[in-house]
N, C-alpha and C. Protein backbone atom coordinates (compact mmCIF):
# COMPACT_ATOMS: atom_id res chain seq x y z
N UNK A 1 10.49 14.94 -89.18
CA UNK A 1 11.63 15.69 -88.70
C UNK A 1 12.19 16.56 -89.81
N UNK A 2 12.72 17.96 -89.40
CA UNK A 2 13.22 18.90 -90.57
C UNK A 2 14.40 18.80 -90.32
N UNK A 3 15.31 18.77 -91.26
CA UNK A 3 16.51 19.10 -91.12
C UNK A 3 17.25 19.68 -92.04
N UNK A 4 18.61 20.73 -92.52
CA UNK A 4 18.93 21.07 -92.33
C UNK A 4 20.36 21.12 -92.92
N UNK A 5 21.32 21.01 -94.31
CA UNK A 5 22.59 20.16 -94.36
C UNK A 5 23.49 21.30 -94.82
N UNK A 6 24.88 20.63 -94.42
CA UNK A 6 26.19 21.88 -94.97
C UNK A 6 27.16 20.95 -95.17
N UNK A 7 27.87 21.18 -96.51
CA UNK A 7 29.03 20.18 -96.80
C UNK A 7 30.09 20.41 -96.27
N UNK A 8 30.44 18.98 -95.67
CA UNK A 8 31.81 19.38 -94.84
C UNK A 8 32.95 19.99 -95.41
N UNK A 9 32.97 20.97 -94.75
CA UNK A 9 34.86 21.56 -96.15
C UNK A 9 36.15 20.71 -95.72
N UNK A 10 36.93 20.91 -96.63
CA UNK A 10 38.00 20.16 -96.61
C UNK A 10 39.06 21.44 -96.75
N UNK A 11 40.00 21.42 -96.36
CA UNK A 11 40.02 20.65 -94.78
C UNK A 11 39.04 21.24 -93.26
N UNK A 12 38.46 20.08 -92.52
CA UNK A 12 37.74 21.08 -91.77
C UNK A 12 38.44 20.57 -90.71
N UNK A 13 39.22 21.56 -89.41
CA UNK A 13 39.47 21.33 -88.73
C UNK A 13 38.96 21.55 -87.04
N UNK A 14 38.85 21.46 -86.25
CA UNK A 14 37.98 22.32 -84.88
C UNK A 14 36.47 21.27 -84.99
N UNK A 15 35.68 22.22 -84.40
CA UNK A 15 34.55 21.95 -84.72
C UNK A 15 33.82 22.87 -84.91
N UNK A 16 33.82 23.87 -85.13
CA UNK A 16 33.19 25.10 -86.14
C UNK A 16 33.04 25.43 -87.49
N UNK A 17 31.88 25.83 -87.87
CA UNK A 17 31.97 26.33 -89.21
C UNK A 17 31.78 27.66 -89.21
N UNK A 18 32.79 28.95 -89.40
CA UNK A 18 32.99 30.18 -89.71
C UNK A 18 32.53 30.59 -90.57
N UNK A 19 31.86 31.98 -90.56
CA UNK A 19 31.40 32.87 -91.74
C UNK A 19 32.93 33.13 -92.46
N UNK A 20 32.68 33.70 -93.50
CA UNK A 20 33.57 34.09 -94.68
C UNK A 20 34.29 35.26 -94.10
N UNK A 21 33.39 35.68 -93.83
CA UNK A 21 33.87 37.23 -93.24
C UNK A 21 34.65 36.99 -91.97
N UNK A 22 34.65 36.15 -91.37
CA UNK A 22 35.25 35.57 -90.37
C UNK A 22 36.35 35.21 -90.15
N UNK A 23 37.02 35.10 -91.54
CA UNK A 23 38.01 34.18 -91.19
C UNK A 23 39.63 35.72 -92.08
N UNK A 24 40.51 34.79 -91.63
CA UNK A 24 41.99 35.82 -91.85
C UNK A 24 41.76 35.80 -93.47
N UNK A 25 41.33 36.78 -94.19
CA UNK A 25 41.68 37.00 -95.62
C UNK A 25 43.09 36.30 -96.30
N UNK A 26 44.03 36.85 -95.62
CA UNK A 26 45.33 35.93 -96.16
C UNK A 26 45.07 34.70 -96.14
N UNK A 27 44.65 34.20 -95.50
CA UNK A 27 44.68 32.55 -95.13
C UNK A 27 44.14 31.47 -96.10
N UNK A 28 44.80 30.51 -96.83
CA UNK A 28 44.11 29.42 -97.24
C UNK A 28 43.33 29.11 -97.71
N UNK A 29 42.63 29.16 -96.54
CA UNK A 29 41.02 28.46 -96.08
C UNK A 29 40.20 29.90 -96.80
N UNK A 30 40.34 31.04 -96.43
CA UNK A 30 39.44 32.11 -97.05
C UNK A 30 39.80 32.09 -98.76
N UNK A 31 40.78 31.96 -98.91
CA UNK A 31 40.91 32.16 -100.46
C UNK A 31 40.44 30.98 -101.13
N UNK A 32 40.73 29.86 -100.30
CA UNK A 32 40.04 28.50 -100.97
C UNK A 32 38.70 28.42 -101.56
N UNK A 33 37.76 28.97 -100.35
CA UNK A 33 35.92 29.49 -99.73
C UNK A 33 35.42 30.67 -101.01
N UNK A 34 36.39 32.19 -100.63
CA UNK A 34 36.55 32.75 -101.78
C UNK A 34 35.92 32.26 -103.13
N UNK A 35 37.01 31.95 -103.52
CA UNK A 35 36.65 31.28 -105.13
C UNK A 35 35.17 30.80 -105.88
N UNK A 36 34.70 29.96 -104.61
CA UNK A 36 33.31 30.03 -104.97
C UNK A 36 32.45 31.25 -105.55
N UNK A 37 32.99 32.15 -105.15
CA UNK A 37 32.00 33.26 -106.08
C UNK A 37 32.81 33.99 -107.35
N UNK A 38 33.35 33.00 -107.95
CA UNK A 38 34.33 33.96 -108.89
C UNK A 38 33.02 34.40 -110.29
N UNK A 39 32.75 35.26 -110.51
CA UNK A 39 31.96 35.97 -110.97
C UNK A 39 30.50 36.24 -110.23
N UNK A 40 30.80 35.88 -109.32
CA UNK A 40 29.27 36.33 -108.59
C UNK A 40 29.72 37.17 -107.45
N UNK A 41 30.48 37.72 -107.49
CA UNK A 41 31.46 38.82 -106.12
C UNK A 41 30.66 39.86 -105.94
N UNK A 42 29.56 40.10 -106.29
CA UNK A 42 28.55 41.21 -105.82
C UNK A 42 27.96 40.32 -104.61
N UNK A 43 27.72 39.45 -104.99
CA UNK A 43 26.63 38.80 -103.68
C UNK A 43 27.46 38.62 -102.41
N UNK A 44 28.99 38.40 -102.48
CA UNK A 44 29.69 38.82 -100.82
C UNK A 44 29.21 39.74 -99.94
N UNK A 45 28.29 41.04 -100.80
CA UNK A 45 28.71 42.29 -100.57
C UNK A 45 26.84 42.56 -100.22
N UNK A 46 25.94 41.83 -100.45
CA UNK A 46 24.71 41.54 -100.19
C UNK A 46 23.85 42.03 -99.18
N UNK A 47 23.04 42.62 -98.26
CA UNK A 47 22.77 43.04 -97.21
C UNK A 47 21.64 41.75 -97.17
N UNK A 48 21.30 40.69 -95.85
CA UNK A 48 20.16 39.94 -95.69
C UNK A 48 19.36 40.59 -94.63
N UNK A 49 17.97 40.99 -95.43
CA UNK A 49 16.92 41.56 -94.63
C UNK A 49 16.63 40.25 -93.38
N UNK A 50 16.56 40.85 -92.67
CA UNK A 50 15.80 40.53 -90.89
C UNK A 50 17.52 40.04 -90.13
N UNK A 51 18.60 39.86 -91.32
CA UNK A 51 19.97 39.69 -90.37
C UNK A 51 20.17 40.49 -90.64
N UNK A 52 20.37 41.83 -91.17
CA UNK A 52 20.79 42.99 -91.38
C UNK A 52 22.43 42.62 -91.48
N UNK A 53 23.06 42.09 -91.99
CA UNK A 53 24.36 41.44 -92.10
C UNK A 53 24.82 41.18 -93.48
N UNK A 54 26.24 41.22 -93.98
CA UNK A 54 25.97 40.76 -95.55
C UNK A 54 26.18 39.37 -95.43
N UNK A 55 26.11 38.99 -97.07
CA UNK A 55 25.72 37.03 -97.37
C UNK A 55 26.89 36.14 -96.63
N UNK A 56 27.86 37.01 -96.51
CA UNK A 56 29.10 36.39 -96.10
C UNK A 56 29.30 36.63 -94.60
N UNK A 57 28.46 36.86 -93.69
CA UNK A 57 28.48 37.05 -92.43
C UNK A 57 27.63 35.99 -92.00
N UNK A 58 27.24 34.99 -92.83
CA UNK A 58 26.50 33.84 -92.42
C UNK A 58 27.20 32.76 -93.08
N UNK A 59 26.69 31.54 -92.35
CA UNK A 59 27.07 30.27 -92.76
C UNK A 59 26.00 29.49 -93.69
N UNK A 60 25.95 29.31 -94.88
CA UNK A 60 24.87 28.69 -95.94
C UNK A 60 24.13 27.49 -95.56
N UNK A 61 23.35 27.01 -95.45
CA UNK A 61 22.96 25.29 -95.30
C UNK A 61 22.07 25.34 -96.15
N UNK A 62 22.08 24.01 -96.86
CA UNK A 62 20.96 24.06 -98.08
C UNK A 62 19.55 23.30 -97.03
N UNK A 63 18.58 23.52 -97.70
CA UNK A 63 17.24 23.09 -97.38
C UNK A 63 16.80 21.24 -97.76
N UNK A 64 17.91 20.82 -98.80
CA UNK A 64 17.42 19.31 -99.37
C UNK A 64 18.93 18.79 -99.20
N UNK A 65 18.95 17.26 -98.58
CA UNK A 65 19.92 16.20 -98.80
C UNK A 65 20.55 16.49 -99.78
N UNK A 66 22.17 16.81 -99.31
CA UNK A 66 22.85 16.78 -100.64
C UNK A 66 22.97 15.18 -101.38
N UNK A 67 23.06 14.11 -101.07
CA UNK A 67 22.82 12.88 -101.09
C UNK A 67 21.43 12.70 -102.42
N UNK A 68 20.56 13.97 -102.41
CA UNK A 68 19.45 13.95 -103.51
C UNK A 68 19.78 14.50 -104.55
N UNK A 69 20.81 15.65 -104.33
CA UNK A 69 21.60 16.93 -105.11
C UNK A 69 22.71 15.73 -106.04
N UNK A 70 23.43 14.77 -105.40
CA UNK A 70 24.35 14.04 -106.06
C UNK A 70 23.35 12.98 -106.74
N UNK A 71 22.67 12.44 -106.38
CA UNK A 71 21.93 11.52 -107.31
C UNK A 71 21.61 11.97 -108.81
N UNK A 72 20.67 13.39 -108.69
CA UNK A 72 20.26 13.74 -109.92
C UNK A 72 21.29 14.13 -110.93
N UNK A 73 22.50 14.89 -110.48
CA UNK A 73 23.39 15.38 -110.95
C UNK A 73 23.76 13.80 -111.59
N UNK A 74 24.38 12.77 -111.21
CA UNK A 74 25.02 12.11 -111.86
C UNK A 74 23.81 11.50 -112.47
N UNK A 75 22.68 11.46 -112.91
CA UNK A 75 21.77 11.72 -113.94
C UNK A 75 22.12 12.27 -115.03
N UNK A 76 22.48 13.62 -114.87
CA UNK A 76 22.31 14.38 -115.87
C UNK A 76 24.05 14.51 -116.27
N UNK A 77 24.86 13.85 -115.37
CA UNK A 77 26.14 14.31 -115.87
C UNK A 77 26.94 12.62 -115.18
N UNK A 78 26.94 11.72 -116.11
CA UNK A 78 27.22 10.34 -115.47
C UNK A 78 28.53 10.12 -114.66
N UNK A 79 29.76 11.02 -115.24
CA UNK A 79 30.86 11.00 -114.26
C UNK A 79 31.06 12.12 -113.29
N UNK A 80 29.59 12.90 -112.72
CA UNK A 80 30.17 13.57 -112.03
C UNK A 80 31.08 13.27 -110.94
N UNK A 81 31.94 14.81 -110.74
CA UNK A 81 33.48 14.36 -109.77
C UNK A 81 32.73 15.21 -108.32
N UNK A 82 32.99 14.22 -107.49
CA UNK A 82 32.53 14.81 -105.97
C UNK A 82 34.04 15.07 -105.62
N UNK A 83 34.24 16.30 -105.04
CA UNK A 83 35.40 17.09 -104.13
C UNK A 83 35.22 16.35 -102.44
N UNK A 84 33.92 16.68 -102.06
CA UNK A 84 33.49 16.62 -101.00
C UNK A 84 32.69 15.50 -100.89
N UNK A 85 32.59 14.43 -99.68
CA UNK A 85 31.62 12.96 -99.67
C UNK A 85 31.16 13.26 -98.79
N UNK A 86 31.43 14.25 -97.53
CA UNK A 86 30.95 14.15 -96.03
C UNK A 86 29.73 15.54 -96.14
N UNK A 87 28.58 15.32 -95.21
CA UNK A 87 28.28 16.62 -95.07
C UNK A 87 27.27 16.53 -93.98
N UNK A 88 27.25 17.52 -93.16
CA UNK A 88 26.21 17.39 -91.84
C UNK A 88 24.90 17.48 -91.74
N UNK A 89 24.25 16.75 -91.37
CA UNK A 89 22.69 16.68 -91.13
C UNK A 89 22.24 17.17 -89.84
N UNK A 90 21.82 18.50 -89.78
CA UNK A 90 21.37 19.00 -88.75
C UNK A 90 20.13 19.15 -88.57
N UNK A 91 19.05 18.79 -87.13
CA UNK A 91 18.05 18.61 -86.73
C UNK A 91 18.12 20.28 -86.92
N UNK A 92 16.57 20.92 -86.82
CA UNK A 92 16.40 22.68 -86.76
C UNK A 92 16.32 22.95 -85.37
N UNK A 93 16.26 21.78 -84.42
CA UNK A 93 16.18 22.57 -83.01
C UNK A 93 17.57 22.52 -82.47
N UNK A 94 18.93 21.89 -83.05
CA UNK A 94 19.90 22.45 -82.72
C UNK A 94 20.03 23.98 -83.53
N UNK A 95 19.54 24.21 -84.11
CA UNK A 95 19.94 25.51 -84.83
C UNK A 95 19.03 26.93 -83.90
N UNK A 96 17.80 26.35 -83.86
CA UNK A 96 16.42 27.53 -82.79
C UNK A 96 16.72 27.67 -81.92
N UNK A 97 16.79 28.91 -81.36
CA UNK A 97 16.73 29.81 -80.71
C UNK A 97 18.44 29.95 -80.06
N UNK A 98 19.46 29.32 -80.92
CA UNK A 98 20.99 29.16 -80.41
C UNK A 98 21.45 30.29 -81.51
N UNK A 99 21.16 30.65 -82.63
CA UNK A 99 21.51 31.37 -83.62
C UNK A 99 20.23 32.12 -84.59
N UNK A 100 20.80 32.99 -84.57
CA UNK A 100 20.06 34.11 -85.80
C UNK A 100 19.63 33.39 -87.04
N UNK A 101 18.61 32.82 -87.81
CA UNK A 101 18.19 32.38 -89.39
C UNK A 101 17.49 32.88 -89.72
N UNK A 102 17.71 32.61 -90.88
CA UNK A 102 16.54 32.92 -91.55
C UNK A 102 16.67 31.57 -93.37
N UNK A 103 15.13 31.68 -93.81
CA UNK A 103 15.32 30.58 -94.81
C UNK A 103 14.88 31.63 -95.97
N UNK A 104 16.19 31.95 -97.15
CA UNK A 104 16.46 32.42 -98.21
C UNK A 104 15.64 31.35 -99.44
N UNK A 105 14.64 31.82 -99.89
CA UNK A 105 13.97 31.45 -101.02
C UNK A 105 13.67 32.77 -102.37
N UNK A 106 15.37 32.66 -103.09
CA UNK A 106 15.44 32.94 -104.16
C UNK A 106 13.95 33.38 -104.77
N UNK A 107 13.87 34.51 -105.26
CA UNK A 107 12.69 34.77 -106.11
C UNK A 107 13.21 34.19 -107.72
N UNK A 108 12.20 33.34 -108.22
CA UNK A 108 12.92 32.57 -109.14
C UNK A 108 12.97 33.39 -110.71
N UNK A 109 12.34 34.31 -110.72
CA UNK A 109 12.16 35.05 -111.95
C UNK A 109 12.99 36.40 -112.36
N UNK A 110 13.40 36.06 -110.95
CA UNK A 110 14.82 37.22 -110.61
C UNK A 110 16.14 36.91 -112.10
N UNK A 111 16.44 37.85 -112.60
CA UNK A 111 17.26 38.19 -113.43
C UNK A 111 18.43 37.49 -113.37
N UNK A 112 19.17 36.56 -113.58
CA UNK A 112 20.64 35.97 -113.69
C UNK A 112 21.49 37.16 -113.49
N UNK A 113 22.24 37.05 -112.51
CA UNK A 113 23.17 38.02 -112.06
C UNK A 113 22.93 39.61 -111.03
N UNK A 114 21.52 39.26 -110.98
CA UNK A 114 20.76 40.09 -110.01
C UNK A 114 20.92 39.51 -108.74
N UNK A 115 21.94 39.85 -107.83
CA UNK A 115 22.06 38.89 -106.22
C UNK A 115 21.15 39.49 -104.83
N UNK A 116 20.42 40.38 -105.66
CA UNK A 116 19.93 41.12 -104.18
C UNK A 116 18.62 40.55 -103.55
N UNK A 117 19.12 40.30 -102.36
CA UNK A 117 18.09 39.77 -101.26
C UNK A 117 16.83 40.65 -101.16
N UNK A 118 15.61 40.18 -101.62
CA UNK A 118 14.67 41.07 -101.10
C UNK A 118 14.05 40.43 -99.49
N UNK A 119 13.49 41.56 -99.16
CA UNK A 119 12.71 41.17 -97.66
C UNK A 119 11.63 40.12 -97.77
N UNK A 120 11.08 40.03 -99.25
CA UNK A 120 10.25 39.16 -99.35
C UNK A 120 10.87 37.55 -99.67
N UNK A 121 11.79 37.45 -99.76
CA UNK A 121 12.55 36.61 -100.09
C UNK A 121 12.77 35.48 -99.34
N UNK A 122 12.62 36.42 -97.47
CA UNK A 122 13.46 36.00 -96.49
C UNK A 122 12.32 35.78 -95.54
N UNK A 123 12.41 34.38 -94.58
CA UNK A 123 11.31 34.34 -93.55
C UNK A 123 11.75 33.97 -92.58
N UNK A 124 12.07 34.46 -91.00
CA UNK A 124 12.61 34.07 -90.04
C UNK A 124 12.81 32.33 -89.94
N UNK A 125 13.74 31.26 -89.45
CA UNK A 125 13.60 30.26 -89.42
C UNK A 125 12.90 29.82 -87.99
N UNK A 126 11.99 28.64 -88.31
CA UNK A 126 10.96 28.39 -87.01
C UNK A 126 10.51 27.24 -87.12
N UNK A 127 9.78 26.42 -85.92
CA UNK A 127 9.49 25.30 -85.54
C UNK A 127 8.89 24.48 -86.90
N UNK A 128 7.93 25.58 -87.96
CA UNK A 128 6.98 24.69 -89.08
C UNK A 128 8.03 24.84 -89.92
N UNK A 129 9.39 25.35 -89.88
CA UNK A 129 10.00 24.90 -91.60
C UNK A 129 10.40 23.25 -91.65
N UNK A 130 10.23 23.23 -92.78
CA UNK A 130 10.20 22.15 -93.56
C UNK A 130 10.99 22.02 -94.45
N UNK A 131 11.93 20.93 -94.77
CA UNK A 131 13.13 20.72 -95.27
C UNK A 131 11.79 20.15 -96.44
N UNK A 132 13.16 20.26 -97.92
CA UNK A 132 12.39 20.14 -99.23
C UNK A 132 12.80 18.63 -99.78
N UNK A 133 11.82 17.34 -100.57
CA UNK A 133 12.66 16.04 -100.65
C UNK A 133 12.60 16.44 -102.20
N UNK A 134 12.35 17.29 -103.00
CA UNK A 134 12.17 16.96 -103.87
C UNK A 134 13.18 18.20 -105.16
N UNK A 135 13.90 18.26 -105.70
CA UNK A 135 14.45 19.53 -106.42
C UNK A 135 13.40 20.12 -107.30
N UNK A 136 13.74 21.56 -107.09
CA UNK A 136 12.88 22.57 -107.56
C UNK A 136 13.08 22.19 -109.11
N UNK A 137 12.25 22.13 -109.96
CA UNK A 137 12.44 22.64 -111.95
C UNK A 137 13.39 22.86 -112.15
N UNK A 138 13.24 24.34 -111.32
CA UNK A 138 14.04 25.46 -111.92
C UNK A 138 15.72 25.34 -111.70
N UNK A 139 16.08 24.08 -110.47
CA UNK A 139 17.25 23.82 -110.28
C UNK A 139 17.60 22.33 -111.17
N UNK A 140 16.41 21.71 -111.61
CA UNK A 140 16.95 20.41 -112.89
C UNK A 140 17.49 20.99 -114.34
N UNK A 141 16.68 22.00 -115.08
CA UNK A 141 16.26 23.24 -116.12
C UNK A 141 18.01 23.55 -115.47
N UNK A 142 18.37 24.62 -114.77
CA UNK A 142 20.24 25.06 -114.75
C UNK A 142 20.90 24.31 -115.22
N UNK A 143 20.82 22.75 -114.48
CA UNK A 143 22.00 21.93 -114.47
C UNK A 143 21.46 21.25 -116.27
N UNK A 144 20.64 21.37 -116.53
CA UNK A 144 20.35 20.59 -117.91
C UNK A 144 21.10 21.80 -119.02
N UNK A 145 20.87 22.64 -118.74
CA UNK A 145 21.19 24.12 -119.53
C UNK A 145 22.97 23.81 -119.25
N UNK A 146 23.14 23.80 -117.97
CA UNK A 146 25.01 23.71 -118.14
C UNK A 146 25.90 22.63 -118.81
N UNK A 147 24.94 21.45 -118.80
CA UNK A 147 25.64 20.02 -119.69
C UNK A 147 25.37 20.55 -121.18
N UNK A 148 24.18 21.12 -121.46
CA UNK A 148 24.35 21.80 -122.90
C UNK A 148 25.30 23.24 -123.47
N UNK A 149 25.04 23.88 -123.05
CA UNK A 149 25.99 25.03 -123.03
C UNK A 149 27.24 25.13 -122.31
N UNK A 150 27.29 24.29 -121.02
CA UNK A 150 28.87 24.76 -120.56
C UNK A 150 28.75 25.27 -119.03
N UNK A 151 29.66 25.70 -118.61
CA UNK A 151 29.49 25.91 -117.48
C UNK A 151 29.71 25.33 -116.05
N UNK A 152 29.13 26.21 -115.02
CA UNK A 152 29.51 25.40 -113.75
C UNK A 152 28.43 24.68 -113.23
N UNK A 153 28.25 23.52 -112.34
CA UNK A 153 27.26 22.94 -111.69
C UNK A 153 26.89 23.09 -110.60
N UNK A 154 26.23 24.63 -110.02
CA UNK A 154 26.33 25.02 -108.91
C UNK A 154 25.04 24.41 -108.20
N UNK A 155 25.81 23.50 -107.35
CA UNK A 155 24.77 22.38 -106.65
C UNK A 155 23.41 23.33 -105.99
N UNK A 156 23.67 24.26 -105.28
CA UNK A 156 22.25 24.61 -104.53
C UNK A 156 21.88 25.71 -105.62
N UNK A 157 21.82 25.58 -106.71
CA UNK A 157 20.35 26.87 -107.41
C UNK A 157 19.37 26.60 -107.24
N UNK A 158 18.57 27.44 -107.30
CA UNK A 158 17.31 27.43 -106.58
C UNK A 158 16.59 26.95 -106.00
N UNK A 159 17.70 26.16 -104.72
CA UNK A 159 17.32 25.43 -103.68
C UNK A 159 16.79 26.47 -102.55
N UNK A 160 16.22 26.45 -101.79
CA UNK A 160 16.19 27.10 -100.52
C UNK A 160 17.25 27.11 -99.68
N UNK A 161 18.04 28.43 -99.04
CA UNK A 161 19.01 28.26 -98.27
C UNK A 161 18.52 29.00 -97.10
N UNK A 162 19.59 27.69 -95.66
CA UNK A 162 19.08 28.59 -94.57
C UNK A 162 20.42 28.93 -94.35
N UNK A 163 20.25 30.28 -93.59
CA UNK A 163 21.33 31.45 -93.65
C UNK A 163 21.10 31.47 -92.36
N UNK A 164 22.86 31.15 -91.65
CA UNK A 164 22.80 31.30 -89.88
C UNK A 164 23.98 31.83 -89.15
N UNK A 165 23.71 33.08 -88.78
CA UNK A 165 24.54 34.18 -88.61
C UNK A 165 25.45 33.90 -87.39
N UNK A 166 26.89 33.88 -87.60
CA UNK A 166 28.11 33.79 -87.17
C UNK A 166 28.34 32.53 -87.09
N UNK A 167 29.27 31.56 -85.93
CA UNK A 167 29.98 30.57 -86.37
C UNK A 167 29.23 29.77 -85.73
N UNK A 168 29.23 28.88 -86.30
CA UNK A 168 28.57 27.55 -85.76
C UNK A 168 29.27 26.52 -85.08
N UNK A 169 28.70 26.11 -83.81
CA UNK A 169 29.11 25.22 -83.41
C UNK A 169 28.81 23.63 -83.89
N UNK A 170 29.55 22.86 -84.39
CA UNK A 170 29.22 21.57 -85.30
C UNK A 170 29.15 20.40 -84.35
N UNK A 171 30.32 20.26 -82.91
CA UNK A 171 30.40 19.13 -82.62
C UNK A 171 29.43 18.06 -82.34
N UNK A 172 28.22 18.37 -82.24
CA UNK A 172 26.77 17.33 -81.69
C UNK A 172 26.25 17.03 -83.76
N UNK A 173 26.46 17.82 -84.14
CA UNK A 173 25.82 17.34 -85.64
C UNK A 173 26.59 16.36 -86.00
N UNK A 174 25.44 15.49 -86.80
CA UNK A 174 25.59 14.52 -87.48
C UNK A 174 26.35 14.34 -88.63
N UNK A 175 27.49 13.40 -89.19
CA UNK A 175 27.91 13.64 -90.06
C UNK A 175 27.82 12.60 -91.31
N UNK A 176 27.12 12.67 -92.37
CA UNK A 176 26.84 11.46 -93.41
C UNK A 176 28.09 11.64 -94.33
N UNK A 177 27.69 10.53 -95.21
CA UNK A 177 28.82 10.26 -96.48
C UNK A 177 27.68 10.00 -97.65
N UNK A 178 28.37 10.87 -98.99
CA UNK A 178 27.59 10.75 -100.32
C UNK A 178 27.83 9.55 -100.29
N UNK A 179 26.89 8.76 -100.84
CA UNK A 179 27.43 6.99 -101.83
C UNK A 179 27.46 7.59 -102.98
C-alpha cells in the first residue's frame, strides 16, 4: 500500500487543509504558514509544471512517514523539540482522480537557493507511485551539516513531495501520533 502524509497544523480546525494562497492574508493562520519560508520567499512565487499553478496554490504531503523523519532527527539531534505529534496518513486512492498531483522530486544537484520547478522534476501522481521507507543521503548529509554549522531542520529536504492542488478534504484520513 502507498501512502501519502501531511502534518496536522495547529490549530487545525474544519476538516480541510487549504492552500496558502487560499487563505485571508491578514489572518493568523496565513501568517503563522507564511513564516515557513522566511528566506526562501521566491519559492511562494514558483510556477509547478503539469499544475500550471504556483507552490502555494497546493497543499505539500511528504512522500515518507514523518514518524521515520522524527526518529532519525532525534539521532542526529537527541532533544529534538516536536511542535506538531499528529499527522495524516493518506491511502493515494483517496487522493486519484479527486484532485490534481503531481510527485515533486527535487533535482538534487540543483544549486541551494535555486527554487525553480523544472518539468523534469515533476511526474503526474498515479496508481504505481510508491511512497519512500527509507531517507534520501542527501536529506541525512543537510540535517548533519545543520547540527554542525547551525541552522534550521527543515524536515522534508530532499524528500519527495506530493503537490495537490486546492483544498483538501481531510475528514476520512487517517490520523497518527509521533511517539
Amino acid at each position: 500500500m502507498s501512502y501519502i502524509y501531511h502534518l496536522k497544523p495547529i490549530p487545525f480546525e474544519g476538516t480541510t487543509l487549504v492552500p496558502l494562497n487560499q487563505m485571508d492574508r491578514d489572518s493568523e493562520l496565513y501568517k503563522n504558514h507564511a513564516k515557513k519560508y522566511i528566506g526562501r520567499e521566491k519559492l511562494m512565487d514558483v510556477i509547478i509544471p503539469k499544475l500550471n499553478c504556483k507552490w502555494n496554490d497546493v497543499v505539500q504531503f511528504s512522500s515518507i512517514d514523518p514518524q521515520v523523519i522524527v526518529d532519525h532527527l532525534r539521532e542526529i539531534e537527541e532533544d529534538f523539540k516536536l511542535m506538531r505529534l499528529e499527522y495524516f496518513k493518506i491511502h493515494i486512492s483517496q487522493i486519484l482522480g479527486k484532485y490534481e498531483s503531481v510527485v515533486f522530486d527535487r533535482n538534487k544537484k540543483q544549486q541551494n537557493g535555486d527554487f525553480t520547478v523544472h518539468e523534469s522534476d515533476v511526474v503526474t501522481l498515479c496508481e504505481s507511485y510508491e511512497e519512500i521507507k527509507n531517507l534520501p543521503n542527501e536529506t541525512i548529509e543537510f540535517w548533519n551539516n545543520v547540527k554542525k554549522e547551525g541552522g534550521k531542520y527543515l524536515w522534508f529536504a530532499y524528500i519527495p513531495h506530493i503537490l495537490v492542488k486546492g483544498i483538501i478534504d481531510t475528514k476520512d484520513f487517517q490520523v497518527c501520533t509521533i511517539r
